[in-house]
Each structure stands twice: as C-alpha cells, then as structure tokens.
PDB file of N, CA and C in Angstrom:
ATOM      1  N   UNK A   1    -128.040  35.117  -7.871  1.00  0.00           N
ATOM      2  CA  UNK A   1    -128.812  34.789  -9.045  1.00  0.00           C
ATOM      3  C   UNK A   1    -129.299  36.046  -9.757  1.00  0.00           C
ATOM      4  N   UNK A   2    -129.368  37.537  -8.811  1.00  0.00           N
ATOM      5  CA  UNK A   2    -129.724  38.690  -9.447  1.00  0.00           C
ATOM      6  C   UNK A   2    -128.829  39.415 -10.544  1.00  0.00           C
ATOM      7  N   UNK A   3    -127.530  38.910 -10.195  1.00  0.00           N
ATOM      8  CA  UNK A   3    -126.637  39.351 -10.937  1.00  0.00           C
ATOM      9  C   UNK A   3    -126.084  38.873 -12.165  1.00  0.00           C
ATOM     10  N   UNK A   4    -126.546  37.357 -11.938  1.00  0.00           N
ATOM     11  CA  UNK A   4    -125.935  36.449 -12.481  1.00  0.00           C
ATOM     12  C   UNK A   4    -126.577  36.479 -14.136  1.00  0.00           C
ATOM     13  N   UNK A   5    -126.408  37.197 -15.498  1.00  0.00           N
ATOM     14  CA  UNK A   5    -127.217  37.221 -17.248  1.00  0.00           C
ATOM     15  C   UNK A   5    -126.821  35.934 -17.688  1.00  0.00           C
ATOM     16  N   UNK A   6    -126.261  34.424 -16.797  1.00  0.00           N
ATOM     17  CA  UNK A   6    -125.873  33.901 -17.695  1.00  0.00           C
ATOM     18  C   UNK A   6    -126.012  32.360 -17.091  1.00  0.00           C
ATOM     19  N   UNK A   7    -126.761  31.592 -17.253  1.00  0.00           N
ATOM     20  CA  UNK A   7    -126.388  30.257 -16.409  1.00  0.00           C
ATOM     21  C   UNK A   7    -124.462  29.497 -16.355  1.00  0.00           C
ATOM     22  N   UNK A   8    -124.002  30.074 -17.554  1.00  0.00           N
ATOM     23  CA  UNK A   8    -122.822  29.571 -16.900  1.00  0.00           C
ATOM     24  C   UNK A   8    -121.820  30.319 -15.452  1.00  0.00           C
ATOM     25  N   UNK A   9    -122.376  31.684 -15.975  1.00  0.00           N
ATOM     26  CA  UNK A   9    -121.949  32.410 -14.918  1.00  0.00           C
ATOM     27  C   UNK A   9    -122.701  32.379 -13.091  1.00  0.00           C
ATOM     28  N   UNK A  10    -123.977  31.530 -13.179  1.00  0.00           N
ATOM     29  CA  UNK A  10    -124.750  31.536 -12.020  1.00  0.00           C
ATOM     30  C   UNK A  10    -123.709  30.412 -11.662  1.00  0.00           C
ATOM     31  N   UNK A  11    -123.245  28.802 -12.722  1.00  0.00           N
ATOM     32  CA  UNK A  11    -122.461  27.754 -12.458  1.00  0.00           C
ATOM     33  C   UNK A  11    -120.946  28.003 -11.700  1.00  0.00           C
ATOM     34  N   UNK A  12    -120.704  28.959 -12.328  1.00  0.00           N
ATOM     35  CA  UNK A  12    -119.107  29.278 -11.693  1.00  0.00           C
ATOM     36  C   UNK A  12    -119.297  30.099 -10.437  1.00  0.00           C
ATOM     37  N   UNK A  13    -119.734  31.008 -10.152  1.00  0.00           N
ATOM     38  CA  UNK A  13    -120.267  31.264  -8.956  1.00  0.00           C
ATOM     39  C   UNK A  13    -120.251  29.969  -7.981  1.00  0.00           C
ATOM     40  N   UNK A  14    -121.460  29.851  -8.209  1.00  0.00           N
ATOM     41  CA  UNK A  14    -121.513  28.481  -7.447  1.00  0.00           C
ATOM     42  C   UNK A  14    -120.262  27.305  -6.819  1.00  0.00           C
ATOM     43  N   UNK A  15    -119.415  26.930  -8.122  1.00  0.00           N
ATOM     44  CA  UNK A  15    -118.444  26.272  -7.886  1.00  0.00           C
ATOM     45  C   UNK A  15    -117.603  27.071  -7.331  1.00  0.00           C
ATOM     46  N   UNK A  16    -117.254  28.414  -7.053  1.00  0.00           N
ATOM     47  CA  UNK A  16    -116.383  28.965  -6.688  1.00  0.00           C
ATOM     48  C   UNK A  16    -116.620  29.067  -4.971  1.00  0.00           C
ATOM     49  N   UNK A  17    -117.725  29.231  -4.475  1.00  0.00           N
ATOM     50  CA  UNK A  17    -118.200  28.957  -3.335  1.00  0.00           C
ATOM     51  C   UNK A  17    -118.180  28.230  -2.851  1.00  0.00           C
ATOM     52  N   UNK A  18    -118.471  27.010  -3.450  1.00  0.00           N
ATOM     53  CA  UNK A  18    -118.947  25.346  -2.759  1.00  0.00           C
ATOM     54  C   UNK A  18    -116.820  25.392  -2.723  1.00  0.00           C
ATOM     55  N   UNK A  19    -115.897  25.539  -3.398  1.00  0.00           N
ATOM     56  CA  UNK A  19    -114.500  25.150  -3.071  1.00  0.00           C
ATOM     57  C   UNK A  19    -113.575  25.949  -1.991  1.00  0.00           C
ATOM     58  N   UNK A  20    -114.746  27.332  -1.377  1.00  0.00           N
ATOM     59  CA  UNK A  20    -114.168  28.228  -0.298  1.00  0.00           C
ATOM     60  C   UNK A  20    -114.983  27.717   0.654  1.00  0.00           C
ATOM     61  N   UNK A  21    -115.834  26.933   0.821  1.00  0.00           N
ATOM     62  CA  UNK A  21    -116.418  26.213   1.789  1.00  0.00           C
ATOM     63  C   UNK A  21    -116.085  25.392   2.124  1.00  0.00           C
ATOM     64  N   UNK A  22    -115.355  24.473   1.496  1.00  0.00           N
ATOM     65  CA  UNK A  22    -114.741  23.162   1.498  1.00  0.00           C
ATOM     66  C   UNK A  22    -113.404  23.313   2.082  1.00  0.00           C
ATOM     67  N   UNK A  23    -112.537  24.346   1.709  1.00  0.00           N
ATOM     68  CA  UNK A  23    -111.604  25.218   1.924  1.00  0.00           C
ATOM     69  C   UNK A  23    -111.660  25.201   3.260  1.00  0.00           C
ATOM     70  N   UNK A  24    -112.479  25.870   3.824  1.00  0.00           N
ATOM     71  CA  UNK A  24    -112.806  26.846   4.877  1.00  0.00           C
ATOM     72  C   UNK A  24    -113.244  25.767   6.536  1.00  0.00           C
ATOM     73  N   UNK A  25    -114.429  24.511   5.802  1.00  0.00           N
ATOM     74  CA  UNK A  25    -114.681  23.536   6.741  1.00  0.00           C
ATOM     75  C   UNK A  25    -113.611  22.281   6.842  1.00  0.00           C
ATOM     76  N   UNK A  26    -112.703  22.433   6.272  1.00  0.00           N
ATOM     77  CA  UNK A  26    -111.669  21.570   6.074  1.00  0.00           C
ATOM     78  C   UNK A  26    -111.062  21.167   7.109  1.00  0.00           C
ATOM     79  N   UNK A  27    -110.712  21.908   8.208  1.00  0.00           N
ATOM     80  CA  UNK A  27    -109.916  21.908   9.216  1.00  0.00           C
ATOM     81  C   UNK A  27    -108.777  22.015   8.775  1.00  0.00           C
ATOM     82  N   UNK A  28    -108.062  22.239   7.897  1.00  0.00           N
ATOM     83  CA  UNK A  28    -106.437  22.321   7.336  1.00  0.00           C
ATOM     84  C   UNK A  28    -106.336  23.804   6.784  1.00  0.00           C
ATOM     85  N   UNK A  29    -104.636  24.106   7.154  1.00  0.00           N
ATOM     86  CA  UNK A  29    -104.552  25.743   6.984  1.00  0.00           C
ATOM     87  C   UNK A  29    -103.177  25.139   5.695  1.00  0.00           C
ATOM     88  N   UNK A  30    -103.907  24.915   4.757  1.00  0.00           N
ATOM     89  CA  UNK A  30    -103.037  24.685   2.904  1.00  0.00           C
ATOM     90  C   UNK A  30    -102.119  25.105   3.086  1.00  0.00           C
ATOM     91  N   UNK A  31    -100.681  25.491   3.484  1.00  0.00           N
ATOM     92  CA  UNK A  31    -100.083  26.409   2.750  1.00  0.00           C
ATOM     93  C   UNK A  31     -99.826  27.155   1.510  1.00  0.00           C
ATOM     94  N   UNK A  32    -100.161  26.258   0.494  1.00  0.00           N
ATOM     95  CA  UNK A  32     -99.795  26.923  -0.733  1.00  0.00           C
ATOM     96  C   UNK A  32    -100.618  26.813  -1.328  1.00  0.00           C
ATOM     97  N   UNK A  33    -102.166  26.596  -0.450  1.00  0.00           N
ATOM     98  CA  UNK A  33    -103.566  27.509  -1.300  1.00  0.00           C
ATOM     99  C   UNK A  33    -103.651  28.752  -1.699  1.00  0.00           C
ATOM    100  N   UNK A  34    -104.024  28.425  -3.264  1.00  0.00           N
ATOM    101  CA  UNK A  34    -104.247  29.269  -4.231  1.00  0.00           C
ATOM    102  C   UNK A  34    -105.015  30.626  -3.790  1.00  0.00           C
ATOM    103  N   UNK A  35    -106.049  30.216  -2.918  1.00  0.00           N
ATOM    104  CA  UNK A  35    -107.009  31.113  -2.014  1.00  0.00           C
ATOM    105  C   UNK A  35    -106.367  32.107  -1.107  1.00  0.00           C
ATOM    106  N   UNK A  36    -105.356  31.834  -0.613  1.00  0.00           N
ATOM    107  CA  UNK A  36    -104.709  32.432   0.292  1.00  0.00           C
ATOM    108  C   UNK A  36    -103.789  33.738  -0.674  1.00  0.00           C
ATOM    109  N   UNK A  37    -104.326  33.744  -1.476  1.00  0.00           N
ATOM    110  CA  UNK A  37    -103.184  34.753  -2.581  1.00  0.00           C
ATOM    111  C   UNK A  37    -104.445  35.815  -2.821  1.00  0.00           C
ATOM    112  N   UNK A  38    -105.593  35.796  -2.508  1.00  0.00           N
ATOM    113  CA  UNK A  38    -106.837  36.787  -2.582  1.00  0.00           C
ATOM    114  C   UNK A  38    -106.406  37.756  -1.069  1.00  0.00           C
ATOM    115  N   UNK A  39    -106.686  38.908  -1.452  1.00  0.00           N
ATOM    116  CA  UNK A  39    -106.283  39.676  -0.129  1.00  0.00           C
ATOM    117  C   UNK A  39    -107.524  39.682   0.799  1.00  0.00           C
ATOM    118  N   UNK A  40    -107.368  39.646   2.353  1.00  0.00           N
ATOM    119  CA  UNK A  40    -108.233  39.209   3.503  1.00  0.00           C
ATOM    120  C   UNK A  40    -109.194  38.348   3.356  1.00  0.00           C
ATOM    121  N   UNK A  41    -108.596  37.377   3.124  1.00  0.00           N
ATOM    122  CA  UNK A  41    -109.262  36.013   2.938  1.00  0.00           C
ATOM    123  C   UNK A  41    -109.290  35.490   3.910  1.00  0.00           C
ATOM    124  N   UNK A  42    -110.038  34.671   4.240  1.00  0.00           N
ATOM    125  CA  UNK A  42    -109.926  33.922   5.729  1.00  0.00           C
ATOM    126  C   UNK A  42    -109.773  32.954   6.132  1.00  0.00           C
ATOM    127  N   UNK A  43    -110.124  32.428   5.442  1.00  0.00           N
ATOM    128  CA  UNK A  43    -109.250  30.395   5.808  1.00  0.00           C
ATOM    129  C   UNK A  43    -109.723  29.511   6.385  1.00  0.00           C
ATOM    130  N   UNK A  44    -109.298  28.637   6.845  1.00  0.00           N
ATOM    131  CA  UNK A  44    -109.764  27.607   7.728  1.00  0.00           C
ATOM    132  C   UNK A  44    -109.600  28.134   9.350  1.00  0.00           C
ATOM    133  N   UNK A  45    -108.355  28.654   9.535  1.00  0.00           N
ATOM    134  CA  UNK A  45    -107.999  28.862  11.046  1.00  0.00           C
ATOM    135  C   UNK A  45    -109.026  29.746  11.289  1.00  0.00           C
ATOM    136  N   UNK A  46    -109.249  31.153  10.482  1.00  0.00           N
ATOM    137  CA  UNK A  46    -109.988  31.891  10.774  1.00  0.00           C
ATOM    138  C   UNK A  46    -111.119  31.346  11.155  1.00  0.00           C
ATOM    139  N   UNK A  47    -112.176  30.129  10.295  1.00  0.00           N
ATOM    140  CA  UNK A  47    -113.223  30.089  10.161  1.00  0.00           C
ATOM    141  C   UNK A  47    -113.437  29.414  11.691  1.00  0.00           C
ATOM    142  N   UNK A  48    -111.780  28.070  11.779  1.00  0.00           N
ATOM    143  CA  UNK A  48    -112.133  27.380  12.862  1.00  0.00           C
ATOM    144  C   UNK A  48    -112.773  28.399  14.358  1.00  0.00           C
ATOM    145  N   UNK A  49    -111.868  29.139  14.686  1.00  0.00           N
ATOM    146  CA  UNK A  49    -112.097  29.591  15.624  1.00  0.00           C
ATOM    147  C   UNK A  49    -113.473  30.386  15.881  1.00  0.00           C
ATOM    148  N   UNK A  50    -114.092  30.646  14.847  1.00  0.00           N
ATOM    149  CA  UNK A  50    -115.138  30.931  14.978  1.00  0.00           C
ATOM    150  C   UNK A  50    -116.506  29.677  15.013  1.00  0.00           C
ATOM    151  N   UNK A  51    -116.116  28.456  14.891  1.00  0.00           N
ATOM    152  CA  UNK A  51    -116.999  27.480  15.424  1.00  0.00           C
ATOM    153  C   UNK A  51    -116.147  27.184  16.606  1.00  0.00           C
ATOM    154  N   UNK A  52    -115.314  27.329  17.543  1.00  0.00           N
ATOM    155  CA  UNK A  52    -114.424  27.018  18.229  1.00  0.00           C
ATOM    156  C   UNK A  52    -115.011  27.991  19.282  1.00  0.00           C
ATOM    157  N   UNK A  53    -115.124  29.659  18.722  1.00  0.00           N
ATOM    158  CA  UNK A  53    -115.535  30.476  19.758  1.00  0.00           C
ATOM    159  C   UNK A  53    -117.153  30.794  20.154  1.00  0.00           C
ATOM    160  N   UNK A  54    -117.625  30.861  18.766  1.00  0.00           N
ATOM    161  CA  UNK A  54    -118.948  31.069  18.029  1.00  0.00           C
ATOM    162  C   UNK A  54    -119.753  32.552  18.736  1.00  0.00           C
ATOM    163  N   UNK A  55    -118.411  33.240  18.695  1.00  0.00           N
ATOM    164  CA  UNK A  55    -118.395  34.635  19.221  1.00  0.00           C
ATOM    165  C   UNK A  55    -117.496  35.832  18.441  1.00  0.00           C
ATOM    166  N   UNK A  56    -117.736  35.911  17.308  1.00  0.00           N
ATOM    167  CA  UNK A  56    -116.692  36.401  16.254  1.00  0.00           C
ATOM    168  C   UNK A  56    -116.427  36.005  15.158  1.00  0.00           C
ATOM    169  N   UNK A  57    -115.988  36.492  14.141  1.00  0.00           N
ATOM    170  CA  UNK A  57    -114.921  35.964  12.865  1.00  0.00           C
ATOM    171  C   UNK A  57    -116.069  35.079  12.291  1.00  0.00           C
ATOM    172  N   UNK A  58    -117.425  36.398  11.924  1.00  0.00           N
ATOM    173  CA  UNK A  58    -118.299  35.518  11.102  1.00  0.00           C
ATOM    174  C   UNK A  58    -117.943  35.929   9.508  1.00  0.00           C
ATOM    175  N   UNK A  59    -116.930  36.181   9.104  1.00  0.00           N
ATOM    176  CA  UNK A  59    -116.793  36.461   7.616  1.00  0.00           C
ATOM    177  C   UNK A  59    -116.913  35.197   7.279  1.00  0.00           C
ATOM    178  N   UNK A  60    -117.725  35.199   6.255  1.00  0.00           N
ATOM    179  CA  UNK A  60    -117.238  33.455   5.371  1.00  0.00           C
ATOM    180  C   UNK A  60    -115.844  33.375   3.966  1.00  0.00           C
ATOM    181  N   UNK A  61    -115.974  34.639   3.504  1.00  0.00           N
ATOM    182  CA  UNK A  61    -114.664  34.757   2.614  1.00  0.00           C
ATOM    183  C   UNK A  61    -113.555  35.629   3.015  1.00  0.00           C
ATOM    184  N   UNK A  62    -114.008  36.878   3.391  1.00  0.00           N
ATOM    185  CA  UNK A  62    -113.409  38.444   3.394  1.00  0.00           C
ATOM    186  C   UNK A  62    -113.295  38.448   4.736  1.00  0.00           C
ATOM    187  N   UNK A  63    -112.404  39.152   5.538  1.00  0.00           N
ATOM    188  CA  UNK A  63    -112.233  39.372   7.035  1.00  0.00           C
ATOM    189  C   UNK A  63    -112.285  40.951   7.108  1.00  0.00           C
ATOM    190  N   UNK A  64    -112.733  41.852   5.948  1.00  0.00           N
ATOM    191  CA  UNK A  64    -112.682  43.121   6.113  1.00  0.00           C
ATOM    192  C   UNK A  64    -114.137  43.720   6.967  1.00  0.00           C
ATOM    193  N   UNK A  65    -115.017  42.940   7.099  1.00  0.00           N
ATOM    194  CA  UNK A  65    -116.387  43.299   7.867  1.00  0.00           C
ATOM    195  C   UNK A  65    -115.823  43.109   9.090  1.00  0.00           C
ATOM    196  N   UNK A  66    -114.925  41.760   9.596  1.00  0.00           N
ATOM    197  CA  UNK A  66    -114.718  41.469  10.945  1.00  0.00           C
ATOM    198  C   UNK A  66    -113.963  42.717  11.387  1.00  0.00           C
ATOM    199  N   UNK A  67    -113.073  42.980  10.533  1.00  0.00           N
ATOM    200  CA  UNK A  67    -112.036  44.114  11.066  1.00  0.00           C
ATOM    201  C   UNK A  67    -112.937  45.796  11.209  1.00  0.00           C
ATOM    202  N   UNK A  68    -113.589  45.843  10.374  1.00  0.00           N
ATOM    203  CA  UNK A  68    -114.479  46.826  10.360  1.00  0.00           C
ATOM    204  C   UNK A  68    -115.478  46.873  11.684  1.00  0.00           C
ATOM    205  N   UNK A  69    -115.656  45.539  12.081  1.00  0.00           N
ATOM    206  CA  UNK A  69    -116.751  45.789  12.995  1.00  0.00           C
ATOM    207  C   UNK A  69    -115.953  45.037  14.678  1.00  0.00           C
ATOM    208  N   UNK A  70    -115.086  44.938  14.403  1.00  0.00           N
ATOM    209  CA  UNK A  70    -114.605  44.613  15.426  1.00  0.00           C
ATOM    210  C   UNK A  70    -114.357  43.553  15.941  1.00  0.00           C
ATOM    211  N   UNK A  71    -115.141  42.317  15.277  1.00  0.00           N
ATOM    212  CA  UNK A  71    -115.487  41.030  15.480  1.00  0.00           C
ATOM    213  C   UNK A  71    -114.365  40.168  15.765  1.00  0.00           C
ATOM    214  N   UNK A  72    -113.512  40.813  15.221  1.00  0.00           N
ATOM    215  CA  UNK A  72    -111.981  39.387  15.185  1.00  0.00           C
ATOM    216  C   UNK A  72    -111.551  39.595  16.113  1.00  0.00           C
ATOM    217  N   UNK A  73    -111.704  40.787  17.449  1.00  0.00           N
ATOM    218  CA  UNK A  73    -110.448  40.770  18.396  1.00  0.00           C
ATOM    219  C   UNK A  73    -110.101  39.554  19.216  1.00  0.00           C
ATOM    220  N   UNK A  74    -111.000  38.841  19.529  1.00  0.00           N
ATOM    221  CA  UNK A  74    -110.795  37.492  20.184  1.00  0.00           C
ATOM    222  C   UNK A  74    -109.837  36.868  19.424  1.00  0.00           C
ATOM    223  N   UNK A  75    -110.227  36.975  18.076  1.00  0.00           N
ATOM    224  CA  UNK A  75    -109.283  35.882  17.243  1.00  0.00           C
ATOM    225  C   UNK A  75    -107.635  36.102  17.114  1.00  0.00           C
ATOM    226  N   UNK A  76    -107.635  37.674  17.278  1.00  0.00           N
ATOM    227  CA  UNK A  76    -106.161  38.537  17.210  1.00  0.00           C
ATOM    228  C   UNK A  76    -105.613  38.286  18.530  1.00  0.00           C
ATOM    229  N   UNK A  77    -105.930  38.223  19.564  1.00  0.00           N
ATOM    230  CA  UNK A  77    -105.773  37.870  20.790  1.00  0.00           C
ATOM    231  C   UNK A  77    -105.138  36.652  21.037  1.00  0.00           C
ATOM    232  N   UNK A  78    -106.416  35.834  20.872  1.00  0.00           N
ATOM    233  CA  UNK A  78    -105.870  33.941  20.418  1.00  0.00           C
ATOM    234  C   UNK A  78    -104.535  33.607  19.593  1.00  0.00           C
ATOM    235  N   UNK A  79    -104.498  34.265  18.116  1.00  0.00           N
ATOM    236  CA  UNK A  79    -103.354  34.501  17.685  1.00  0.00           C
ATOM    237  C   UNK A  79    -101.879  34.540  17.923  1.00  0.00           C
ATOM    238  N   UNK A  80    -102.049  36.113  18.823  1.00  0.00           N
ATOM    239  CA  UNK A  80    -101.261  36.422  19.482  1.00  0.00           C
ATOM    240  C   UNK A  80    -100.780  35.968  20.674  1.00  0.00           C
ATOM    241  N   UNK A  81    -101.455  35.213  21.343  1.00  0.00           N
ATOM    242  CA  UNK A  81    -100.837  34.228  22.893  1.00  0.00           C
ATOM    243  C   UNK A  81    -100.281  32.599  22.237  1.00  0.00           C
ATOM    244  N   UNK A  82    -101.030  32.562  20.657  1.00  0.00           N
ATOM    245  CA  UNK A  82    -100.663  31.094  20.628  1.00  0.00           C
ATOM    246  C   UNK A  82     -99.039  31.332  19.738  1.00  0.00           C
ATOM    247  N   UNK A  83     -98.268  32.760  19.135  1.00  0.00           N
ATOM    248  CA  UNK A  83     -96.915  32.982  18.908  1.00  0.00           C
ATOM    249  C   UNK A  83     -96.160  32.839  19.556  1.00  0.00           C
ATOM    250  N   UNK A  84     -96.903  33.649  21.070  1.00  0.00           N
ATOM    251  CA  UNK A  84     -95.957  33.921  22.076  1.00  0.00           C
ATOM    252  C   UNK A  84     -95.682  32.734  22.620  1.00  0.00           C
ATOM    253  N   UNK A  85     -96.719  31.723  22.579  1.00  0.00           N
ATOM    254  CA  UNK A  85     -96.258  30.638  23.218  1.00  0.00           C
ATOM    255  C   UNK A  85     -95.085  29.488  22.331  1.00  0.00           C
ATOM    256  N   UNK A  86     -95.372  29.875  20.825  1.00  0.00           N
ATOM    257  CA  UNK A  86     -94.523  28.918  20.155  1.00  0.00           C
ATOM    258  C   UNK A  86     -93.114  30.034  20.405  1.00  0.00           C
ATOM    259  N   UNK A  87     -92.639  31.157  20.585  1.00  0.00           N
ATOM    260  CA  UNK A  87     -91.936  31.390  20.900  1.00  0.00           C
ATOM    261  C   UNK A  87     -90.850  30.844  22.031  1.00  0.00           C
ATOM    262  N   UNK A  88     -91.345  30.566  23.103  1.00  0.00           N
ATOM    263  CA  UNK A  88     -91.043  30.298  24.689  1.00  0.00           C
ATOM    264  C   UNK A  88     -91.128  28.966  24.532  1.00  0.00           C
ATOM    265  N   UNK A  89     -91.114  28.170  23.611  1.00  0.00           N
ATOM    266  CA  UNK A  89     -90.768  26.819  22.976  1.00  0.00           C
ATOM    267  C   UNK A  89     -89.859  26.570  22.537  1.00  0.00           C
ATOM    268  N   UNK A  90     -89.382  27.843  21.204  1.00  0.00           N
ATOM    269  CA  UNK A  90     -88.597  27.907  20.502  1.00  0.00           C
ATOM    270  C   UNK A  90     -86.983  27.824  21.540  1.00  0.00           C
ATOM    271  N   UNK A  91     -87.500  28.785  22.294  1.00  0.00           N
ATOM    272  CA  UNK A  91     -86.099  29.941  22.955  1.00  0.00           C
ATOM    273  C   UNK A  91     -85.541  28.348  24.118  1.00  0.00           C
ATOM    274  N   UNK A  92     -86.384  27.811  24.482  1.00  0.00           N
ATOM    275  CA  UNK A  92     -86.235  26.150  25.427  1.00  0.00           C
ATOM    276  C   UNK A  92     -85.975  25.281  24.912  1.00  0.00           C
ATOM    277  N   UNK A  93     -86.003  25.392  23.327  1.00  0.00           N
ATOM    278  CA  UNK A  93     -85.479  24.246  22.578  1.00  0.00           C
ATOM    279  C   UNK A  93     -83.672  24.690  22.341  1.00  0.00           C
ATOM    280  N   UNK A  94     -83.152  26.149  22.451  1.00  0.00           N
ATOM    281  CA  UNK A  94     -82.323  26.527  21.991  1.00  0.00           C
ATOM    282  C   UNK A  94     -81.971  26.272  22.917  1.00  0.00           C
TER     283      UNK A  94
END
C-alpha cells in the first residue's frame, strides 16, 4: 500500500496475488500456466511440499531467497529421488 500512488494500482496488485495464491494452494502443477513463464517462480509443487514438509520452500512467489538461503535442499532432494524413481519405472516398462 506504500508503494502503491494509485487505487487502481493498490487493485491490481492485489488481484495479481490473490491468482498466485490460488495458483499456488491449488494442488495442481498447470502445465501451460502463464505463471510458470516468470523466472523462479514456484508453483504449486513447490508450495506443496512445503505444507507437506513445513521445513523449507517458504517462498510464496520467487524461489531465489530459498536458493539463497538454503531452504529448498529437502525439496531438491525429494525431487531428485522422485525422477530417479520414475526412471526405474520407465526402464521396467521397456
């Protein structure tokens, strides 16, 4: 609101938030959300795992604080065992 010289501009703000929240508590990872085209954005998966872990991956838009502070490694971890495993799926289906 400090920034904001303009009530339409305090309005769009606003709406722009309330639809990365909605976004975000959704439980669904969009594919071809519009949102996902902003660089280190974070998503739903991101957000899930952080009510999932509630130990990390507190960005609500940006994942550059998590990465900065270290916060996501759980989530990079998780990530990374849940590829490997669709991998060793893949290779048993072949």
């Amino acid at each position: 609101m400090v920034f904001c010289n303009h009530v339409i501009l305090l309005w769009a703000g606003i709406i722009c938030r309330l639809i990365q929240s909605i976004d975000a508590h959704s439980g669904y990872d969009i594919p071809l959300n519009p949102l996902n085209l902003l660089p280190f954005y974070a998503g739903a998966r991101f957000h899930d795992f952080h009510h999932m872990n509630l130990n990390g991956n507190y960005s609500s838009i940006f994942t550059w604080w998590d990465k900065l502070f270290g916060t996501d490694s759980q989530y990079k971890s998780h990530t990374e065992k849940r590829k490997k495993q669709e991998r060793t799926v893949e290779k048993k289906m072949e």
